[in-house]
Protein backbone atom coordinates (compact mmCIF):
# COMPACT_ATOMS: atom_id res chain seq x y z
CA UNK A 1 25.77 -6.07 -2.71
CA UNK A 2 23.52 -6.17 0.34
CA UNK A 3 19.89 -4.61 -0.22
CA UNK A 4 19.44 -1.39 1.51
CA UNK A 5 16.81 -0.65 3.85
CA UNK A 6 15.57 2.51 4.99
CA UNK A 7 13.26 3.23 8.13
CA UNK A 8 11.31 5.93 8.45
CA UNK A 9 10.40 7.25 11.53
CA UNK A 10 12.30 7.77 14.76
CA UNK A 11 10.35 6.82 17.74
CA UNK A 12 11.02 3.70 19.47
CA UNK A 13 9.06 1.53 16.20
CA UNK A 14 11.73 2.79 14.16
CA UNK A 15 14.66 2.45 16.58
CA UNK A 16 13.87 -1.20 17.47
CA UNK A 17 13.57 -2.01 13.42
CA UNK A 18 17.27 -0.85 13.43
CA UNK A 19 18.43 -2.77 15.80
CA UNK A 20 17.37 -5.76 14.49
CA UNK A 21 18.38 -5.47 11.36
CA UNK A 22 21.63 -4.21 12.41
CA UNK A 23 21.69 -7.39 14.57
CA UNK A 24 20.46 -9.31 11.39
CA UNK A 25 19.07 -13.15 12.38
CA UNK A 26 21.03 -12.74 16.04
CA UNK A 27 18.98 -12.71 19.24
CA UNK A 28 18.90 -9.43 20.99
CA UNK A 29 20.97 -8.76 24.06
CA UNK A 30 19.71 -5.79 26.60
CA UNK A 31 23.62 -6.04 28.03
CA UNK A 32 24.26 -4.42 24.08
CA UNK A 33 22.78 -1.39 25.09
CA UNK A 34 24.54 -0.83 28.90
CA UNK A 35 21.08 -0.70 30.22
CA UNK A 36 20.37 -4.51 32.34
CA UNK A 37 21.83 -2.45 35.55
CA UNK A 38 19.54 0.52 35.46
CA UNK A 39 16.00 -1.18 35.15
CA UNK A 40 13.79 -0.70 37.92
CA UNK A 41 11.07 -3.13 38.20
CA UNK A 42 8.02 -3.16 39.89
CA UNK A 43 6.92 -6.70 40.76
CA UNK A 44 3.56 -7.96 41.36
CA UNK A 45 3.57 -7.82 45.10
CA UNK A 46 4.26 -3.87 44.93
CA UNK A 47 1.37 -1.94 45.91
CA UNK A 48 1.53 -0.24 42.74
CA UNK A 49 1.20 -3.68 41.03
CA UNK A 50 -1.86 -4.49 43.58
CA UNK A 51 -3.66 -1.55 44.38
CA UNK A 52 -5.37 0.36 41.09
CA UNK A 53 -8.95 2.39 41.24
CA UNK A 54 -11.49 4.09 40.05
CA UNK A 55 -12.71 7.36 40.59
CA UNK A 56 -16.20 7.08 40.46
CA UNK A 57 -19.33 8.79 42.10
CA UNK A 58 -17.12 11.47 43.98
CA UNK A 59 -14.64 8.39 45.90
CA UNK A 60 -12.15 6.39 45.06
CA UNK A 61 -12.74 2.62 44.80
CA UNK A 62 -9.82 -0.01 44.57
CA UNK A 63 -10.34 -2.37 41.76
CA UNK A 64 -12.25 -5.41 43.69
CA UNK A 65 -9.16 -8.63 43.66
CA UNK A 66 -10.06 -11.78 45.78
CA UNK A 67 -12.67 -14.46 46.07
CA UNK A 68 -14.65 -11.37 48.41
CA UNK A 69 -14.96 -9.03 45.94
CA UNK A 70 -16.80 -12.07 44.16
CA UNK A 71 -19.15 -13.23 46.70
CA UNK A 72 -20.35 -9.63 48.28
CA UNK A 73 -21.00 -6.66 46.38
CA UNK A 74 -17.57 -4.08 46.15
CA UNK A 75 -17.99 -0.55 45.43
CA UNK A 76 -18.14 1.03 42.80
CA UNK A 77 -20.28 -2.53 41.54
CA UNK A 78 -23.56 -2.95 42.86
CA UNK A 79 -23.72 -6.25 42.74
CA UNK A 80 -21.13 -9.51 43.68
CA UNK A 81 -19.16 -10.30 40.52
CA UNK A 82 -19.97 -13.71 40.79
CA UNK A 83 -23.38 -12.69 38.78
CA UNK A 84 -21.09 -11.25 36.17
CA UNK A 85 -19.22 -14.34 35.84
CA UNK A 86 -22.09 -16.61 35.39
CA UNK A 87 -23.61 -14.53 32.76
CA UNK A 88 -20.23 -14.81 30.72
CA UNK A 89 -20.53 -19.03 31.13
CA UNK A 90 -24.36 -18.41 30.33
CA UNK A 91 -24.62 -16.11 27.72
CA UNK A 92 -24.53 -17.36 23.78
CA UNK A 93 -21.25 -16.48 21.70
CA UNK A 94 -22.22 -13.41 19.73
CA UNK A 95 -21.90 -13.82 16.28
CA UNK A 96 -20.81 -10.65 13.98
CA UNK A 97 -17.32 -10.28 12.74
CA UNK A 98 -16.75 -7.23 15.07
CA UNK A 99 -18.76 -5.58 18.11
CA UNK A 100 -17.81 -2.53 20.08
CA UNK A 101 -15.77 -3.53 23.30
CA UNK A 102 -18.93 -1.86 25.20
CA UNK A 103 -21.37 -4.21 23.49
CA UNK A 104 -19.06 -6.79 23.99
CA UNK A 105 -18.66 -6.50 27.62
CA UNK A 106 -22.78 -5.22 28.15
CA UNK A 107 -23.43 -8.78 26.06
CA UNK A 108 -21.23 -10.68 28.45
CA UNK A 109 -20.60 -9.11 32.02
CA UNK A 110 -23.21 -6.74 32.30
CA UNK A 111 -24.11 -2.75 32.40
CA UNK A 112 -21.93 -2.09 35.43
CA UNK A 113 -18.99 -3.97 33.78
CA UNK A 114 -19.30 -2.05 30.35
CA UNK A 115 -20.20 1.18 31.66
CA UNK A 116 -17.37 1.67 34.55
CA UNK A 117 -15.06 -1.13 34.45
CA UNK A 118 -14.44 -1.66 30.88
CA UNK A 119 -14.66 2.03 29.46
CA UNK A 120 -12.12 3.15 32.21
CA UNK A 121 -9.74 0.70 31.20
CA UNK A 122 -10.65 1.84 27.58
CA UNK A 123 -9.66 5.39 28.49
CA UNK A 124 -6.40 4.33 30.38
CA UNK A 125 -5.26 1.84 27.59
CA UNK A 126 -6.15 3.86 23.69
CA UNK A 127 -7.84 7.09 25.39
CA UNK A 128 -10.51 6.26 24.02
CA UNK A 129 -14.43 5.69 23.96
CA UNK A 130 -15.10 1.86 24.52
CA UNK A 131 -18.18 2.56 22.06
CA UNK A 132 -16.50 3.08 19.42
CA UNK A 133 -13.46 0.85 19.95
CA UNK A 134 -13.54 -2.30 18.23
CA UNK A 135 -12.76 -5.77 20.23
CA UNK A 136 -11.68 -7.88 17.96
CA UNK A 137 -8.85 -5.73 17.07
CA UNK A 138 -8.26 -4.01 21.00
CA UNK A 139 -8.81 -6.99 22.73
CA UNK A 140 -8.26 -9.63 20.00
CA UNK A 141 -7.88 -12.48 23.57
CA UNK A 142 -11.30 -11.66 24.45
CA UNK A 143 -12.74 -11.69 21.31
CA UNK A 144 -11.28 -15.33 20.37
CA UNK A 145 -11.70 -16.93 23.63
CA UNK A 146 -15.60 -16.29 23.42
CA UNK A 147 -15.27 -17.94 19.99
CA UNK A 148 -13.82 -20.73 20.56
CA UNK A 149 -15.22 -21.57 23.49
CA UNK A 150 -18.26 -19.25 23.85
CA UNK A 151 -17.34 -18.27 27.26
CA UNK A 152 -14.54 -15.78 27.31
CA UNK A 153 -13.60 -16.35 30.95
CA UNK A 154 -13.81 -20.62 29.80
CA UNK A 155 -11.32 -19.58 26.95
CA UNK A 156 -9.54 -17.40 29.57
CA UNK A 157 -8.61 -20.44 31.59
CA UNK A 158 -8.43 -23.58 28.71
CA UNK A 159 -6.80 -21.37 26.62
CA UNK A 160 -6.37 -22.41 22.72
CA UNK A 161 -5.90 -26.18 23.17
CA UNK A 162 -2.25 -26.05 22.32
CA UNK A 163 0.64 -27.84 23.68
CA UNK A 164 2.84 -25.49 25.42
CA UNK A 165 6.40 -25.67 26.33
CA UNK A 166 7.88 -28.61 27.42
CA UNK A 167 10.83 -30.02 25.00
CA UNK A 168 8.87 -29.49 21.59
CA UNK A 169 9.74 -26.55 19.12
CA UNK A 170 12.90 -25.26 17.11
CA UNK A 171 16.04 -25.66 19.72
CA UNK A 172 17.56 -22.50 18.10
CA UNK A 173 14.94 -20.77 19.66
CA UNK A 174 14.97 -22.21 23.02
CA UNK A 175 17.25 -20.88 25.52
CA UNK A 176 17.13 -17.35 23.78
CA UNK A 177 15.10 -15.43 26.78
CA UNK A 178 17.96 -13.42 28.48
CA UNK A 179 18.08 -13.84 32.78
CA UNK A 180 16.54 -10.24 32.73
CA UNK A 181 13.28 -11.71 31.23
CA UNK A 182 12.79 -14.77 33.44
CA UNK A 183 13.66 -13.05 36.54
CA UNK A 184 10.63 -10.28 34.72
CA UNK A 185 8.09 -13.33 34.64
CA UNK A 186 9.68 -15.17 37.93
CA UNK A 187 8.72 -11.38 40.22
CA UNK A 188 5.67 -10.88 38.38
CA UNK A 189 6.99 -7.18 37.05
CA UNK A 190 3.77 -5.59 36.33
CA UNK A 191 6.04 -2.54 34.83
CA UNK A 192 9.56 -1.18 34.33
CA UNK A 193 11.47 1.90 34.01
CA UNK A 194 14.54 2.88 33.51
CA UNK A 195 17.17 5.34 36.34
CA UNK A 196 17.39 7.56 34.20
CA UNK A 197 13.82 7.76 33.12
CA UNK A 198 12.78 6.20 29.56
CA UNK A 199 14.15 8.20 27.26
CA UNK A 200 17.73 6.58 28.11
CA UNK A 201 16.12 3.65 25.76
CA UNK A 202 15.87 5.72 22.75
CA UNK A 203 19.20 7.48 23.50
CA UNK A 204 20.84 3.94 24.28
CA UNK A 205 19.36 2.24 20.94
CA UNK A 206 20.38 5.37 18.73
CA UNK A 207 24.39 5.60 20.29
CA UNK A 208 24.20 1.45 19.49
CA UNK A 209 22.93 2.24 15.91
CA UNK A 210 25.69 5.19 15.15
CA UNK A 211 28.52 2.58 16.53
CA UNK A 212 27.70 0.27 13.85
CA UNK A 213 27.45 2.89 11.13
CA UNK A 214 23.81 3.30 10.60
CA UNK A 215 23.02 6.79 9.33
CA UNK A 216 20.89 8.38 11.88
CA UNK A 217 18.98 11.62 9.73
CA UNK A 218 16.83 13.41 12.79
CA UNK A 219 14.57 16.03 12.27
CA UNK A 220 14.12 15.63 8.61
CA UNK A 221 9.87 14.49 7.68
CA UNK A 222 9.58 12.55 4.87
CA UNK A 223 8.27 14.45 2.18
CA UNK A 224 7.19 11.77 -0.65
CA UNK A 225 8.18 8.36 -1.09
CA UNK A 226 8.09 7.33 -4.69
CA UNK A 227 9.47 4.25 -7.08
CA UNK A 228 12.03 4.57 -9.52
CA UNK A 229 12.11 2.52 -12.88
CA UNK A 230 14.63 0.15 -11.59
CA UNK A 231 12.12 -0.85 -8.62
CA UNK A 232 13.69 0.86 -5.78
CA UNK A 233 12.73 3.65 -4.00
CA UNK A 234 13.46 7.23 -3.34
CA UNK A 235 12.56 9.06 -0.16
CA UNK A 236 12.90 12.99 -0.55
CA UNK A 237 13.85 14.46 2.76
CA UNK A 238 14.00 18.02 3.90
CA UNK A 239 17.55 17.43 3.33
CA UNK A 240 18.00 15.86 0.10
CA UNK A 241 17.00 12.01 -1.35
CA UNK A 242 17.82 8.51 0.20
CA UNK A 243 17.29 5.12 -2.07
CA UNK A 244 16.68 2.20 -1.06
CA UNK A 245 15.63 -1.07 -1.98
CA UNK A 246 12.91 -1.80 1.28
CA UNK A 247 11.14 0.65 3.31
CA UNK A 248 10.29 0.25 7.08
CA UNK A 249 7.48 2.54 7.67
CA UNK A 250 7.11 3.60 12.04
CA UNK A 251 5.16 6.52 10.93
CA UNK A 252 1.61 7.46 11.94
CA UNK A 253 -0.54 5.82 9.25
CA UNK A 254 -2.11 8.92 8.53
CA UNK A 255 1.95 10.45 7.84
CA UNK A 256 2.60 7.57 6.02
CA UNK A 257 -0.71 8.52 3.55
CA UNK A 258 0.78 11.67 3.02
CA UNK A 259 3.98 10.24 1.52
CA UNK A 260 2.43 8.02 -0.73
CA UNK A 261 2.78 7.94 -4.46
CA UNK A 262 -0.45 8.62 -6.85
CA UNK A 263 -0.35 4.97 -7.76
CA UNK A 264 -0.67 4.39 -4.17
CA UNK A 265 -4.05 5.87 -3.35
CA UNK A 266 -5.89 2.93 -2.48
CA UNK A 267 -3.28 2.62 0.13
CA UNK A 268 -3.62 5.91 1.62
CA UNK A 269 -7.04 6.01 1.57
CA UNK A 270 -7.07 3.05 4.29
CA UNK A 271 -4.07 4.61 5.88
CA UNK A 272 -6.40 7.61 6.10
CA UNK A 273 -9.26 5.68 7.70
CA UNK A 274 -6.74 5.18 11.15
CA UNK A 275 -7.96 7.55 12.92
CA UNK A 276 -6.27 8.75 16.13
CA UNK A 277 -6.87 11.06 19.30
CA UNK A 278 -4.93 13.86 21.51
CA UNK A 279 -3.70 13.32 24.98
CA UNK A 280 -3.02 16.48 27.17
CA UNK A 281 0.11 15.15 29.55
CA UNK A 282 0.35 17.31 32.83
CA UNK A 283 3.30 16.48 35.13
CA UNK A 284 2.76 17.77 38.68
CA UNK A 285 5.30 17.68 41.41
CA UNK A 286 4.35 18.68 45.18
CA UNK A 287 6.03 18.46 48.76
CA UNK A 288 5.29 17.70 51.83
CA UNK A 289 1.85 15.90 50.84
CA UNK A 290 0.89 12.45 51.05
CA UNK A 291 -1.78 10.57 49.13
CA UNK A 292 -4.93 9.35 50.51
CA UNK A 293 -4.21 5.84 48.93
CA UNK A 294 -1.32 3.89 48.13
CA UNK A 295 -1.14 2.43 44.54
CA UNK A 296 -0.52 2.72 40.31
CA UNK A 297 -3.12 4.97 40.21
CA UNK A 298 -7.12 5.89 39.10
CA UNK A 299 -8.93 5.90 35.96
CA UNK A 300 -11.80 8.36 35.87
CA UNK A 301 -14.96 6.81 33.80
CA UNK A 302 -16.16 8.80 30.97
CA UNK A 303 -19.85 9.25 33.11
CA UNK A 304 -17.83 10.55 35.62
CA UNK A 305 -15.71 13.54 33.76
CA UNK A 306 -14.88 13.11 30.38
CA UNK A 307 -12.20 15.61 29.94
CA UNK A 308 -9.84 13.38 32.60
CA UNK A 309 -8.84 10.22 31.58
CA UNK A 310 -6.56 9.36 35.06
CA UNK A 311 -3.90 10.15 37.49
CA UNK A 312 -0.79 8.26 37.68
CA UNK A 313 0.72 8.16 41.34
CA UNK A 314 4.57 8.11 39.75
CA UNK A 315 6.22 7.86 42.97
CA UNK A 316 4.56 5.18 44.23
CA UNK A 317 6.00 2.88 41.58
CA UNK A 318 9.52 4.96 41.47
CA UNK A 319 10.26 6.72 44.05
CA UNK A 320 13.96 6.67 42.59
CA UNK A 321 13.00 9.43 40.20
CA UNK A 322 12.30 11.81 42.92
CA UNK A 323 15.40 12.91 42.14
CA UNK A 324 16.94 15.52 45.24
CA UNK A 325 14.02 15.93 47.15
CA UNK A 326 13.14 12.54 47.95
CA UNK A 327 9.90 12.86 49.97
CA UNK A 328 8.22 14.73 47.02
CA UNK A 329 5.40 13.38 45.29
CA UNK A 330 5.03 13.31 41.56
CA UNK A 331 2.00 12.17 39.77
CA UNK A 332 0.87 12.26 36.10
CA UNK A 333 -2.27 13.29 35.10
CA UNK A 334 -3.61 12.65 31.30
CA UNK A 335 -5.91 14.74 29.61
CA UNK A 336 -8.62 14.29 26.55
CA UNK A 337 -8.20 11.49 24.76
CA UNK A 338 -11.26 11.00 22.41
CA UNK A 339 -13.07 13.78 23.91
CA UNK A 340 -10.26 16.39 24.19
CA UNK A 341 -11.73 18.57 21.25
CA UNK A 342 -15.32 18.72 23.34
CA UNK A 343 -13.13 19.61 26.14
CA UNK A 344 -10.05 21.64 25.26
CA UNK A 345 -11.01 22.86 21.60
CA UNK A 346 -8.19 22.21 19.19
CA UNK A 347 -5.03 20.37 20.16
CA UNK A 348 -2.90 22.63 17.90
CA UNK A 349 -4.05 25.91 20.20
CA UNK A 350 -5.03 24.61 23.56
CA UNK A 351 -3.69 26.58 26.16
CA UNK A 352 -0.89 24.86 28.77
CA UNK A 353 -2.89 27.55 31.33
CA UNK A 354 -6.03 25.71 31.31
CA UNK A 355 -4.89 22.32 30.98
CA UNK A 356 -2.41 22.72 33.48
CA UNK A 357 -5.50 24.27 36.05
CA UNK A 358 -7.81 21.23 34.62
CA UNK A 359 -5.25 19.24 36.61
CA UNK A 360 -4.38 21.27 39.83
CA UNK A 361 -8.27 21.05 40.15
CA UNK A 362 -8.28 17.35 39.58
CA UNK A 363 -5.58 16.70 42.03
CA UNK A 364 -7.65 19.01 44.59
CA UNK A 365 -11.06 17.54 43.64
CA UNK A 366 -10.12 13.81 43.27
CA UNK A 367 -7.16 13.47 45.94
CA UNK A 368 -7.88 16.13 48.40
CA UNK A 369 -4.29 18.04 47.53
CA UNK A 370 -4.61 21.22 48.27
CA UNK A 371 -1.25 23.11 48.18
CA UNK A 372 -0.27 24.24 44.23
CA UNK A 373 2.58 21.78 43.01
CA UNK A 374 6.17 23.46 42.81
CA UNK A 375 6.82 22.34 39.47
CA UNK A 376 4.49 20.97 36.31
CA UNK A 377 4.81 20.29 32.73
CA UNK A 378 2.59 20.62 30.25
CA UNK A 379 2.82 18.89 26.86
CA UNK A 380 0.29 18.03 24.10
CA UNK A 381 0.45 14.78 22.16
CA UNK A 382 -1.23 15.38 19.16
CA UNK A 383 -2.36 12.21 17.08
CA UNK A 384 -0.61 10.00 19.48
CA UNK A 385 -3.07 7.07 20.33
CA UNK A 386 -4.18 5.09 16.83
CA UNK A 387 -8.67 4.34 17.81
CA UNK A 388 -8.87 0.77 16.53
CA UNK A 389 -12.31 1.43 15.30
CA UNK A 390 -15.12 -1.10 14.20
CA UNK A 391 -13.76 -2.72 11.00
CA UNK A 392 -10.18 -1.97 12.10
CA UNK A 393 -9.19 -5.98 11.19
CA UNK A 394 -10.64 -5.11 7.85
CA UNK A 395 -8.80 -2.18 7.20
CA UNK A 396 -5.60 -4.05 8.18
CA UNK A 397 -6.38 -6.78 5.86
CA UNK A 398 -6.93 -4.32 2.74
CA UNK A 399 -3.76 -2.69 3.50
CA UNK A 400 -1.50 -6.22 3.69
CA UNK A 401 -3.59 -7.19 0.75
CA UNK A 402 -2.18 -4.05 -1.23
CA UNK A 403 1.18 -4.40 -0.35
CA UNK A 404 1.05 -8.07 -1.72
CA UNK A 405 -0.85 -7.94 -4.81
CA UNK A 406 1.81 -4.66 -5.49
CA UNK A 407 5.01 -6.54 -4.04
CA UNK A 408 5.72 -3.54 -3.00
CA UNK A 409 8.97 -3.25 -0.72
CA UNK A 410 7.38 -2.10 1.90
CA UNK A 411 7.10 -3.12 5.81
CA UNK A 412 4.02 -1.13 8.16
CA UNK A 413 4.77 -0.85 11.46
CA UNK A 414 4.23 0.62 14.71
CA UNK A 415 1.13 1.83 16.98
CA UNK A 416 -1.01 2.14 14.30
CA UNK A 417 -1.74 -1.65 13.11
CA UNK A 418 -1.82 -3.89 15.73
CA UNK A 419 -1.05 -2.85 18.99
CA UNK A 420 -0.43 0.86 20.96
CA UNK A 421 1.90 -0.30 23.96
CA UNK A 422 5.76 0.23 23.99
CA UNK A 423 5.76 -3.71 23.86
CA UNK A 424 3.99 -4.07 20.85
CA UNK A 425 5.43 -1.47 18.86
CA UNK A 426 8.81 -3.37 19.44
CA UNK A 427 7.40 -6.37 18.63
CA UNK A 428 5.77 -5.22 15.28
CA UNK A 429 9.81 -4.07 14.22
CA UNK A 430 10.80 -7.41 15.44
CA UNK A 431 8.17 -9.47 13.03
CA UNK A 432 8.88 -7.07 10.08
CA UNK A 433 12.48 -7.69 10.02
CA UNK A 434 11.94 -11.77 10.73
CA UNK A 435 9.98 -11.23 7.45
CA UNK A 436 12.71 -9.49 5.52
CA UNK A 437 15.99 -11.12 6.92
CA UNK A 438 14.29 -14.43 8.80
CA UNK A 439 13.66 -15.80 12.62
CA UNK A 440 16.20 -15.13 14.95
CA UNK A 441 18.67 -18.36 15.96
């Protein structure tokens, strides 16, 4: 009899753990899931693949691209970037196990790099503070590109001194990237979306999973997870009990502690030590305005305000989800982050009222729009961004240590490990089922 696996948690970790095992060592195919006809792509030559900026000093400043921004000084920077540059080919390769990814970037680029560059991307990628963020486990490129060739812009552009391509590797696993994907890295998609927003993924990857027979519980938190005699587990559900022989785990690590077993407690405790932050997500639709730039968007620097982490210009880069009124503008403007309690108070009781007029006034402040918007939404994300704090790689190490010395039947995946994007959290359910079942052919 075939093992049985459960997964635990619904978001799109736990979905795309499904699907592969449902698809067991056979590659994945998007035209499965009805959805290669509705993605809309933004390449790179799409002004919101070229144009992003900062909000800094009371303007907007378009991140410098371009051998001028190099030469001559571009605002927000003081200075050409060129002097950045050569300090990274100057400067020693630091030497701890793990730095902050502002003492990183202060060590190699600079003050003006670390303080507005770097923590504004910080903010826009975890929504988080840059100071407390590790590198080695955020930016884990960076980090091993200064090591091995003490120059992270040198390690940038060498790369790791592997062969690449050509006719070498396993020819089951050539030929597997679908048309969708090379025509992806052929336009230079900086981003995608779906017609009918994102949520059609979920919906597509959950109607695939209930056509095949996989038992779909919603709704229902895991309330302990606990071995039996015989080795397997049992997973007690609002509902009732589920056994199973391997667990898939998509849930927060902090969740996940919760769940645990007593005999599990070293376990939890580093589950415990992932710590993550609150993001405030205000929706604002307006007509008959136009932006002062064209673009992705700005990222606000934590000198700058720290309660506003950026506004997404959403029409810019889909105009298709306008929906009826087609010369509307939509934008997106996120909230908190790492400093939301200073900011907000509690995520639990934060009031949509003064979020929602936190970003009416950053609209009007930072983008001159005056009129109020005719529609917004207001939604807290509690505990949504995992902070890959100092030590993070350690933590990770402890917990994968556990689970072997244990052989416990149990896969981690998700946001919370080793990496926060949509991407990576697929690609985390991808490895962990290569692990149970093996590679794809």
């Amino acid at each position: 009899m075939a093992p049985t696996v459960a997964v635990v948690g619904g978001g799109i970790s736990g979905l795309a753990a499904c699907y592969h095992l449902t698809r067991g060592p056979h590659p994945p195919k998007v035209s499965e899931l009805g959805l290669a006809g509705a993605v809309l792509p933004v390449p790179g030559d799409h002004p919101a693949s070229r144009n992003r900026f900062l909000y800094v000093a009371g303007a907007l400043h378009k991140l410098p691209s371009g051998l001028g921004a190099l030469l001559r000084p571009v605002p927000p920077f003081s200075r050409a970037l060129l002097w950045s540059g050569l300090r990274d080919l100057l400067a020693p390769a630091g030497t701890e196990p793990d730095e902050s990814i502002h003492a990183f970037a202060l060590r190699r680029f600079g003050r003006e790099v670390a303080d507005i560059a770097v923590d504004s991307v910080c903010r826009g990628v975890f929504a988080g503070d840059c100071r407390a963020l590790s590198v080695r486990s955020c930016f884990p490129l960076l980090f091993r590109a200064e090591r091995r060739r003490r120059s992270v812009l040198l390690g940038l552009a060498l790369g790791s001194g592997e062969r690449r391509g050509g006719g070498g590797g396993d020819p089951h696993t050539r030929g597997v990237e679908s048309g969708l994907s090379r025509r992806a890295r052929a336009e230079r998609w900086s981003q995608w979306s779906l017609r009918g927003g994102m949520e059609t993924l979920p919906e597509a990857l959950a109607e695939f999973l209930r056509e095949r027979g996989v038992e779909l519980r919603c709704h229902q938190r895991l309330r302990s997870l606990r071995r039996r005699h015989d080795g397997r587990w049992e997973l007690t559900l609002a509902d009732g009990t589920v056994r199973a022989d391997h667990v898939v785990s998509a849930l927060p690590a902090a969740a996940l502690a919760e769940a645990l077993p007593a005999e599990a407690a070293a376990l939890a405790q580093e589950l415990r030590r992932i710590p993550a932050v609150s993001v405030a997500v205000v929706n604002l639709q307006y007509e008959g305005v136009a932006l002062p730039v064209t673009g992705f968007g700005h990222l606000v620097p934590s000198s700058e305000d720290g309660s506003l982490l950026g506004i997404v210009y959403d029409s810019v880069a889909f105009p298709q989800h306008n929906g009826a009124a087609a010369a509307s503008l939509r934008l997106t403007v996120m909230l908190g982050g790492a400093w939301f309690e200073q900011s907000f108070g509690d995520p639990a009781a934060a009031a949509p009222e003064l979020l929602l007029h936190r970003a009416q006034a950053a609209v009007r402040e930072q983008l001159g729009l005056e009129p109020a918007p005719t529609r917004s939404i207001v939604r807290v994300h509690q505990a949504c961004i995992p902070q890959y704090t100092l030590g993070h790689w350690q933590r990770t190490e402890r917990i994968d240590r556990f689970l072997a010395e244990h052989r416990l039947p149990l896969s981690l995946i998700g946001a919370s490990y080793s990496g926060v994007s949509v991407n990576d959290c697929i690609a985390s359910a991808k490895v962990a089922v290569e692990r149970l079942l093996g590679p794809q052919r």
